[in-house]
N, C-alpha and C. Protein backbone atom coordinates (compact mmCIF):
# COMPACT_ATOMS: atom_id res chain seq x y z
N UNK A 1 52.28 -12.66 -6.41
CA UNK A 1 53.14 -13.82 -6.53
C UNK A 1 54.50 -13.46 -5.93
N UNK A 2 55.04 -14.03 -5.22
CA UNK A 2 56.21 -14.07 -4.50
C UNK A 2 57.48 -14.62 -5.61
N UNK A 3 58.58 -13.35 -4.73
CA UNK A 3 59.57 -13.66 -6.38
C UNK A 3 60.17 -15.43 -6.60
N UNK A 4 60.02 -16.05 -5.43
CA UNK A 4 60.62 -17.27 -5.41
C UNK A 4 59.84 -17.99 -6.38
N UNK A 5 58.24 -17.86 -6.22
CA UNK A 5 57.69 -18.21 -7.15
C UNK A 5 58.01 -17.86 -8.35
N UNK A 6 58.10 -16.76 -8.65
CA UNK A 6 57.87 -16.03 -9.74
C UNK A 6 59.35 -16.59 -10.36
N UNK A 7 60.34 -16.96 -10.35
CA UNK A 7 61.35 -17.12 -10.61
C UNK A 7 61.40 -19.10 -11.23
N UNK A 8 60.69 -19.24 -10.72
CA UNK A 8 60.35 -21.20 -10.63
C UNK A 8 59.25 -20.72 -11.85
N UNK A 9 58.55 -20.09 -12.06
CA UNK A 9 57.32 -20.02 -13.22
C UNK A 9 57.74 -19.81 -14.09
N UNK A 10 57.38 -20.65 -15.57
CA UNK A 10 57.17 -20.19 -16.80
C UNK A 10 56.08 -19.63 -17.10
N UNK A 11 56.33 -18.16 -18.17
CA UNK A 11 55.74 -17.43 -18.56
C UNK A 11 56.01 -17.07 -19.66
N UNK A 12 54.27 -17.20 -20.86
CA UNK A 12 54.27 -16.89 -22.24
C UNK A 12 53.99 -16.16 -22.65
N UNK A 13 54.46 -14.80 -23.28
CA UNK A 13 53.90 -13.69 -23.83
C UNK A 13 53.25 -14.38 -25.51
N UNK A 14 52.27 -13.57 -25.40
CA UNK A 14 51.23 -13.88 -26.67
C UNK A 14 50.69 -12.96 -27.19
N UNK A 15 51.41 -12.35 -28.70
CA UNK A 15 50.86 -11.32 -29.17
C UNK A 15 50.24 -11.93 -30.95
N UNK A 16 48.85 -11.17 -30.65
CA UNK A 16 48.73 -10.97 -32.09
C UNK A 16 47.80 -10.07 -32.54
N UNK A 17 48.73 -9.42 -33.75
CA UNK A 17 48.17 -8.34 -34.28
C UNK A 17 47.69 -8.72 -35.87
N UNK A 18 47.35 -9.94 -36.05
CA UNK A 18 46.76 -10.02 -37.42
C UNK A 18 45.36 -9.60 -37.86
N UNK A 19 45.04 -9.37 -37.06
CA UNK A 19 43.29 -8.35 -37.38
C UNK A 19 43.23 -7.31 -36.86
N UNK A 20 42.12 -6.33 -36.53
CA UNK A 20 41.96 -4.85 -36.00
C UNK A 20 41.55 -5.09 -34.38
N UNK A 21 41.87 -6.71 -33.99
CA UNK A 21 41.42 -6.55 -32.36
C UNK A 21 42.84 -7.41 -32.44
N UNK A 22 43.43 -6.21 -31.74
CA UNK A 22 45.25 -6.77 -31.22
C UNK A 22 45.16 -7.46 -30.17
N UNK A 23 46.01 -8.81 -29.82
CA UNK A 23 45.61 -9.15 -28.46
C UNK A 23 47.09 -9.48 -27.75
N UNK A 24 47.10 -9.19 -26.87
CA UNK A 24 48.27 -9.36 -26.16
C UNK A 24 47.70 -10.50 -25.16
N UNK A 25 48.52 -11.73 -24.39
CA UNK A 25 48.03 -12.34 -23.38
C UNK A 25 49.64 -12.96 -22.39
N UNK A 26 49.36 -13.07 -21.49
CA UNK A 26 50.35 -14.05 -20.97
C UNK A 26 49.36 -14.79 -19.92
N UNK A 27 50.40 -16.33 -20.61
CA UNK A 27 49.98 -18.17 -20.20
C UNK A 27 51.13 -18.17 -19.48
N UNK A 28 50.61 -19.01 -18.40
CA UNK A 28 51.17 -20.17 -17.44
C UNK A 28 50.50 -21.46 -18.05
N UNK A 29 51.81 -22.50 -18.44
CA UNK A 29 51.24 -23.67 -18.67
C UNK A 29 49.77 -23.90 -19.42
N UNK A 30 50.31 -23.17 -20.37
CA UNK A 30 48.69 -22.90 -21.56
C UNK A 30 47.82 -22.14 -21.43
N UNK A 31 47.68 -22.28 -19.74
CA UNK A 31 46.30 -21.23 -19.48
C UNK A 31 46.72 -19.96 -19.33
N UNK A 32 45.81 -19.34 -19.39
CA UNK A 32 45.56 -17.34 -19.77
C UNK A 32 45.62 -16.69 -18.23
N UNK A 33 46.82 -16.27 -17.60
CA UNK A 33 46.35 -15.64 -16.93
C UNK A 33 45.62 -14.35 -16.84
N UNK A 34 45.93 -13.33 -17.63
CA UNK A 34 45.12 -12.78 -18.32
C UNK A 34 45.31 -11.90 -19.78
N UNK A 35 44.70 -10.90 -20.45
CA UNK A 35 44.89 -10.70 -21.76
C UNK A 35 43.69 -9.37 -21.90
N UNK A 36 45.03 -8.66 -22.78
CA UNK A 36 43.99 -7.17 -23.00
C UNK A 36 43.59 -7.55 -25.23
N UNK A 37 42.81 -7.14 -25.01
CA UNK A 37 42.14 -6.81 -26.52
C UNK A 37 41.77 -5.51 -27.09
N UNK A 38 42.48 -5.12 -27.54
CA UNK A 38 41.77 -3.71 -27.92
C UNK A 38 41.78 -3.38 -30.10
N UNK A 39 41.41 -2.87 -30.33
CA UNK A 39 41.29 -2.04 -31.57
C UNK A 39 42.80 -1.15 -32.00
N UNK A 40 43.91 -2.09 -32.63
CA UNK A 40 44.61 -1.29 -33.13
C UNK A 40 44.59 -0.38 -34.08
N UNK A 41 43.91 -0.70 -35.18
CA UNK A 41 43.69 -0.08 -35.91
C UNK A 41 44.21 1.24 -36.11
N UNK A 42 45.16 1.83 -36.68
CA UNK A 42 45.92 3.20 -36.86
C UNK A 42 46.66 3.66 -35.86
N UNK A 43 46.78 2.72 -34.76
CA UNK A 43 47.65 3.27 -33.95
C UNK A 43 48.83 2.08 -32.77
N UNK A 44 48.86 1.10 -33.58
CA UNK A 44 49.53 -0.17 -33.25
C UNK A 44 51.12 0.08 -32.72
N UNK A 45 51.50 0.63 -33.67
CA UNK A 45 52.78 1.42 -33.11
C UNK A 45 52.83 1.98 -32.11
N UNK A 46 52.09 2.57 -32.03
CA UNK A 46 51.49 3.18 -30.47
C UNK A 46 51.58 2.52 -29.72
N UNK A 47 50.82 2.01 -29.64
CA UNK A 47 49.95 1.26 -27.95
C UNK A 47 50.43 0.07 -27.82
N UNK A 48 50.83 -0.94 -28.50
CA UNK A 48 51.74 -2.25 -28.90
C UNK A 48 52.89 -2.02 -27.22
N UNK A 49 53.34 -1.49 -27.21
CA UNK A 49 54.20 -1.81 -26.47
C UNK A 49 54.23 -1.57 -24.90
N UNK A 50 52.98 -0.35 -25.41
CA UNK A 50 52.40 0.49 -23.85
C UNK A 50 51.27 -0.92 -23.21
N UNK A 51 50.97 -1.31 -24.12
CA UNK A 51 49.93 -2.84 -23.08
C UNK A 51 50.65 -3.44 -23.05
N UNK A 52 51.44 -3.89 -23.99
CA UNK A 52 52.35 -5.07 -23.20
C UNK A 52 52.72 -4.62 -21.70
N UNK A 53 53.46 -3.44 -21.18
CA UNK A 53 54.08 -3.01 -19.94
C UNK A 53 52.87 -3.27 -19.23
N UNK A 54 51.84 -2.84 -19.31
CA UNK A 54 50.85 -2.52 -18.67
C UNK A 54 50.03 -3.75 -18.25
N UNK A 55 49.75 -5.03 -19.21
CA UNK A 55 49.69 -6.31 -18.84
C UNK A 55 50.40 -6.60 -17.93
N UNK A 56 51.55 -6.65 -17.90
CA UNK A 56 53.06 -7.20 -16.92
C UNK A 56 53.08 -6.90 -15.70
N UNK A 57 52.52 -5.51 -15.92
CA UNK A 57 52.83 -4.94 -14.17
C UNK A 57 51.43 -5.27 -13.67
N UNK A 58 50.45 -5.18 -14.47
CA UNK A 58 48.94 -5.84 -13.85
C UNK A 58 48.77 -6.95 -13.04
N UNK A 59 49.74 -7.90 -13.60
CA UNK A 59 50.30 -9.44 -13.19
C UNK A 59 51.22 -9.41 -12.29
N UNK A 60 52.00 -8.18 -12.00
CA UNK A 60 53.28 -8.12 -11.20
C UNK A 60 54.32 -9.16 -11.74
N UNK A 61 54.44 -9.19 -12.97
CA UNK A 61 55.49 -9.64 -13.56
C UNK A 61 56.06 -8.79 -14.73
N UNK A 62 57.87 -8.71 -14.83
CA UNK A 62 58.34 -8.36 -15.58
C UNK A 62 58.71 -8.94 -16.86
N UNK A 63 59.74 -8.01 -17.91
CA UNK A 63 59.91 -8.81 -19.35
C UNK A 63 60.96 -10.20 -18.64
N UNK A 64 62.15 -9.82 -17.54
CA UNK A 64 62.24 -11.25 -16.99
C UNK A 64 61.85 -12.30 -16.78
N UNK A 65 60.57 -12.06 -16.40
CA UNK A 65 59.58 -13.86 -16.05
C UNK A 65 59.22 -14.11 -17.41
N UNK A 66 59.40 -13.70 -18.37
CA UNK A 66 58.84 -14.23 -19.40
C UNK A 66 59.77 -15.36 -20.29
N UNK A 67 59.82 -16.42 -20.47
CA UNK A 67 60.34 -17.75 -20.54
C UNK A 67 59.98 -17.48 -22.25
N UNK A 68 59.33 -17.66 -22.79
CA UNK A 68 59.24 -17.66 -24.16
C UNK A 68 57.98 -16.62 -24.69
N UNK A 69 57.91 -16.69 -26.06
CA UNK A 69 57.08 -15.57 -26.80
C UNK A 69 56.51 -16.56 -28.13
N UNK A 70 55.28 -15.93 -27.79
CA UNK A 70 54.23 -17.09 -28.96
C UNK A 70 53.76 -15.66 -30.08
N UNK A 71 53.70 -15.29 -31.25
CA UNK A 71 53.24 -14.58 -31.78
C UNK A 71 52.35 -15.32 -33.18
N UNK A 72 50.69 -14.71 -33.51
CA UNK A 72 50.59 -15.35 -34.63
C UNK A 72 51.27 -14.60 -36.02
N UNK A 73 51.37 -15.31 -36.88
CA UNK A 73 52.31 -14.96 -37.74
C UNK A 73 51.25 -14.76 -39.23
N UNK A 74 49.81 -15.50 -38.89
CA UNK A 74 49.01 -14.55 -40.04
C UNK A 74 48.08 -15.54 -40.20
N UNK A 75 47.69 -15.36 -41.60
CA UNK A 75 47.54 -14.47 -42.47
C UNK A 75 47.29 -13.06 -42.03
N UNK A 76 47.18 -12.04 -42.44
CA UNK A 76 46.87 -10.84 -42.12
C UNK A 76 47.54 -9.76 -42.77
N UNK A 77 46.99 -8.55 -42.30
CA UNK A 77 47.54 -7.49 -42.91
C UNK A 77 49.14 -6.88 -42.95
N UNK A 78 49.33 -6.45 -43.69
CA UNK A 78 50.97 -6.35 -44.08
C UNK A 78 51.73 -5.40 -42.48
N UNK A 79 50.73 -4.28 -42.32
CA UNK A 79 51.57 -3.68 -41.24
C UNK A 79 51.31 -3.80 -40.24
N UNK A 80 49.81 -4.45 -39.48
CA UNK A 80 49.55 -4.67 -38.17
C UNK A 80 51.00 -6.54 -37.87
N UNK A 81 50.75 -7.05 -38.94
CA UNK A 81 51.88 -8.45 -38.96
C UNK A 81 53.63 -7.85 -38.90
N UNK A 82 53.81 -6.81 -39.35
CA UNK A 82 55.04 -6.03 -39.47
C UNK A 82 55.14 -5.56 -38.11
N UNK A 83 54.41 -4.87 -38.00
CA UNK A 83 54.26 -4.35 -36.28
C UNK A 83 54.53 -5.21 -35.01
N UNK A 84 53.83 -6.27 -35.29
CA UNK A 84 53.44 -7.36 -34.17
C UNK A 84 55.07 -8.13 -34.40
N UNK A 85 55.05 -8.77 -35.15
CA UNK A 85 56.04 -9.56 -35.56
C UNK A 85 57.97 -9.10 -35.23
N UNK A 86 57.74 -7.81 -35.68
CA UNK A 86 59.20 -7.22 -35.74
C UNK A 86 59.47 -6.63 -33.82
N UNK A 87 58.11 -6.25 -32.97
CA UNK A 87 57.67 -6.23 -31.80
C UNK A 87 58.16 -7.63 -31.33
N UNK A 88 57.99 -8.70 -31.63
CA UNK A 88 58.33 -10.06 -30.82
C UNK A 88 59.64 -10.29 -31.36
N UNK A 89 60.11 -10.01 -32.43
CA UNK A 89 61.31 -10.93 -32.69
C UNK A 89 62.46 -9.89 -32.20
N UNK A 90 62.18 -8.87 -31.93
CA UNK A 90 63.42 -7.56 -31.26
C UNK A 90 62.95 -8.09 -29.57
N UNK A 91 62.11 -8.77 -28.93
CA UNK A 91 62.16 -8.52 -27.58
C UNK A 91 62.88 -10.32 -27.43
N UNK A 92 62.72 -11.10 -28.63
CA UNK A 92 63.23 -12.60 -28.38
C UNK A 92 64.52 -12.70 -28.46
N UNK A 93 65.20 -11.39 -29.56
CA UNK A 93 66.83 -11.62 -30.22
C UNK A 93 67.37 -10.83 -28.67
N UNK A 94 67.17 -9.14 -28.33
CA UNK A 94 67.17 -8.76 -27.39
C UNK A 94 67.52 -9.74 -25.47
N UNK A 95 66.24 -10.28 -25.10
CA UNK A 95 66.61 -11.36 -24.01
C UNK A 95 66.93 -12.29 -24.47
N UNK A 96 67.09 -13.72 -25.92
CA UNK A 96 67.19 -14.82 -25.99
C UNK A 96 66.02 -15.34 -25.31
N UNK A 97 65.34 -15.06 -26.11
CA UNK A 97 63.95 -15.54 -25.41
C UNK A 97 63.60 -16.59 -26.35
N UNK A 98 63.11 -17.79 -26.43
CA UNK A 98 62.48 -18.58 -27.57
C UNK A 98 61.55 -18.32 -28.16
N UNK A 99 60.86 -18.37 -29.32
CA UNK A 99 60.10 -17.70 -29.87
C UNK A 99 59.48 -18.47 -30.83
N UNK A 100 58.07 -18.74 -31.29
CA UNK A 100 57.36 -19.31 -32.20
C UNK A 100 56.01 -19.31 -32.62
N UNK A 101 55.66 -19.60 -33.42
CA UNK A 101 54.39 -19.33 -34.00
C UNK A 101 53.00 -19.71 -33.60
N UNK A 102 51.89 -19.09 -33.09
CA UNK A 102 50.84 -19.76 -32.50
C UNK A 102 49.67 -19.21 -32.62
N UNK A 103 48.45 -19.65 -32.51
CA UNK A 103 47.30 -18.81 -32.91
C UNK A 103 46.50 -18.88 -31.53
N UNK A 104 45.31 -18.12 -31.21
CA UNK A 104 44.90 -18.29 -30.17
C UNK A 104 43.54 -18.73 -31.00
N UNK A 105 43.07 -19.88 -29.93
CA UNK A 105 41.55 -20.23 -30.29
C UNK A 105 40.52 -20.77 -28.98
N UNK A 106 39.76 -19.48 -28.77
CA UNK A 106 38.84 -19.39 -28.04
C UNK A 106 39.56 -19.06 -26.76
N UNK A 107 40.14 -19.58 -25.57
CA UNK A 107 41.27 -19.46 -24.77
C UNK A 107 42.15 -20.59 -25.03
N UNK A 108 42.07 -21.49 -25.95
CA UNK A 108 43.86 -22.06 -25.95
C UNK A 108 44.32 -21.29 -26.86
N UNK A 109 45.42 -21.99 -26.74
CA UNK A 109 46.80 -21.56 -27.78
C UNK A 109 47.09 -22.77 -28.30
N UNK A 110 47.27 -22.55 -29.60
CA UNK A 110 47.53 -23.56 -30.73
C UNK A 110 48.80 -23.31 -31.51
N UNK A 111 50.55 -24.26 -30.92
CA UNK A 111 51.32 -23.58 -31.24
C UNK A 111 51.41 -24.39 -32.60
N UNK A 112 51.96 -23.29 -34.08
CA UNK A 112 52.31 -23.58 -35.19
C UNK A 112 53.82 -24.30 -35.21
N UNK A 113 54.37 -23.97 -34.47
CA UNK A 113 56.13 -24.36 -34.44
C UNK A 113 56.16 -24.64 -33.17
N UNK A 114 58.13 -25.51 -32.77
CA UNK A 114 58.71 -25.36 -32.02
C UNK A 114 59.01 -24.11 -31.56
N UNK A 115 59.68 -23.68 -30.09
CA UNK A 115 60.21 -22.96 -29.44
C UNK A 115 61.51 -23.20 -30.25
N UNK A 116 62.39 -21.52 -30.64
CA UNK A 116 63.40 -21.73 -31.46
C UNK A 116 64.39 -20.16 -31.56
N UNK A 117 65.39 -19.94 -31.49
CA UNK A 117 65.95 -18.21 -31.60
C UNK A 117 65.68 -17.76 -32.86
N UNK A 118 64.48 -18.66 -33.51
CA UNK A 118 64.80 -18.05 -34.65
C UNK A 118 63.97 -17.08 -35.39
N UNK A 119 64.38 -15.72 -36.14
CA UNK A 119 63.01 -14.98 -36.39
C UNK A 119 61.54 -16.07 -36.57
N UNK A 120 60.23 -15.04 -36.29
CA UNK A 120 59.55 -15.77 -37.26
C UNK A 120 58.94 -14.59 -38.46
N UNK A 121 58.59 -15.33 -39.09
CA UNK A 121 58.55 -15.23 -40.76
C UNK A 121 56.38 -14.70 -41.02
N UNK A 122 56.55 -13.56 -41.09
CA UNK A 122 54.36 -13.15 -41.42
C UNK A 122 54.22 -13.65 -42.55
N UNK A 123 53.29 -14.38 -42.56
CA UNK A 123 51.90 -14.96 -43.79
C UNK A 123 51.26 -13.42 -44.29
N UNK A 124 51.75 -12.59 -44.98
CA UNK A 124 50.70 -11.73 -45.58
C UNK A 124 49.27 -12.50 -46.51
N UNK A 125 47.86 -11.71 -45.88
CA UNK A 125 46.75 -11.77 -46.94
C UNK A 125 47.13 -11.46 -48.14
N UNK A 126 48.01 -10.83 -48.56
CA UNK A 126 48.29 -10.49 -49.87
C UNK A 126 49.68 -9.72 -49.94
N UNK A 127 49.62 -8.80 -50.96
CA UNK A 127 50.73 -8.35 -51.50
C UNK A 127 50.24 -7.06 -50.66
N UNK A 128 51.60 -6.38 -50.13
CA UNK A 128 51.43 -4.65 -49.82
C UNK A 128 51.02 -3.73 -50.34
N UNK A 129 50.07 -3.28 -50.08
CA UNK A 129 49.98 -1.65 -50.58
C UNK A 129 50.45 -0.60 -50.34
N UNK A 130 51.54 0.01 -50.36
CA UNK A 130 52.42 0.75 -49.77
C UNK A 130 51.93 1.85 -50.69
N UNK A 131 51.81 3.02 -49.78
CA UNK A 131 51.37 3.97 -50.82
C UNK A 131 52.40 5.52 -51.16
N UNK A 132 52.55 6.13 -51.50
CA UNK A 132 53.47 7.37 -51.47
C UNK A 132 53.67 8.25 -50.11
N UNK A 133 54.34 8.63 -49.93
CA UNK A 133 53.75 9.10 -48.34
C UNK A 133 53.52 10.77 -48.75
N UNK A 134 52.73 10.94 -48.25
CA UNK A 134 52.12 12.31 -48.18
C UNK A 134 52.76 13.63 -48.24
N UNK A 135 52.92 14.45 -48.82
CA UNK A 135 53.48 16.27 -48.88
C UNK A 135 53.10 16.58 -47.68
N UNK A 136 54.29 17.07 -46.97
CA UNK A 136 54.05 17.75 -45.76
C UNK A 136 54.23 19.39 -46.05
């Protein structure tokens, strides 16, 4: 894509980490251009930020072209939603990016909210289990 283009395009980053298949995607005008899925599971912190880059440059687009940020906000587990969530709302406060709530179903996107600066807020499945942290 040519930057003239690329500069005239809106672009939606789409993360969600409310189950053990994390999905990152970026939409043009709803549709998917494309989207990685993988198995966070124990290592979200990790890799969370390394696919996002890695989506972007796949596309030859940067965190610049990105016009707004859709994240789902749950139900789900306390730290993959902590992860994901605190991940979108530091890259929305960061650029002023708009930001809101959305789920993905099947390839659409189904947004929960307006576009807005404002955090968004995780649906926990339940209450945390936070456990002691371990003797080193």
């Amino acid at each position: 894509m040519k930057t003239a283009e690329k500069s005239m395009t809106k672009f939606l980053l789409f993360i969600d980490t409310s189950t053990i298949n994390t999905v990152v995607a970026v939409l043009n005008n709803d549709k998917i251009l494309d989207k990685v899925v993988w198995n966070g599971s124990g290592e979200l912190s990790d890799s969370l930020l390394i696919k996002i880059d890695e989506l972007l440059k796949k596309l030859n687009i940067n965190l610049g072209d990105i016009s707004s940020i859709a994240v789902n906000p749950g139900p789900g587990s306390y730290t993959g939603l902590r992860i994901g969530i605190s991940t979108v709302n530091a890259i929305s406060w960061s650029r002023k990016i708009p930001i809101r709530s959305a789920r993905l179903e099947g390839n659409k996107i189904i947004f929960l909210t307006p576009p807005s600066i404002k955090a968004v807020i995780p649906i926990y499945s339940g209450q945390p289990n936070i456990t002691k942290p371990k003797k080193i």
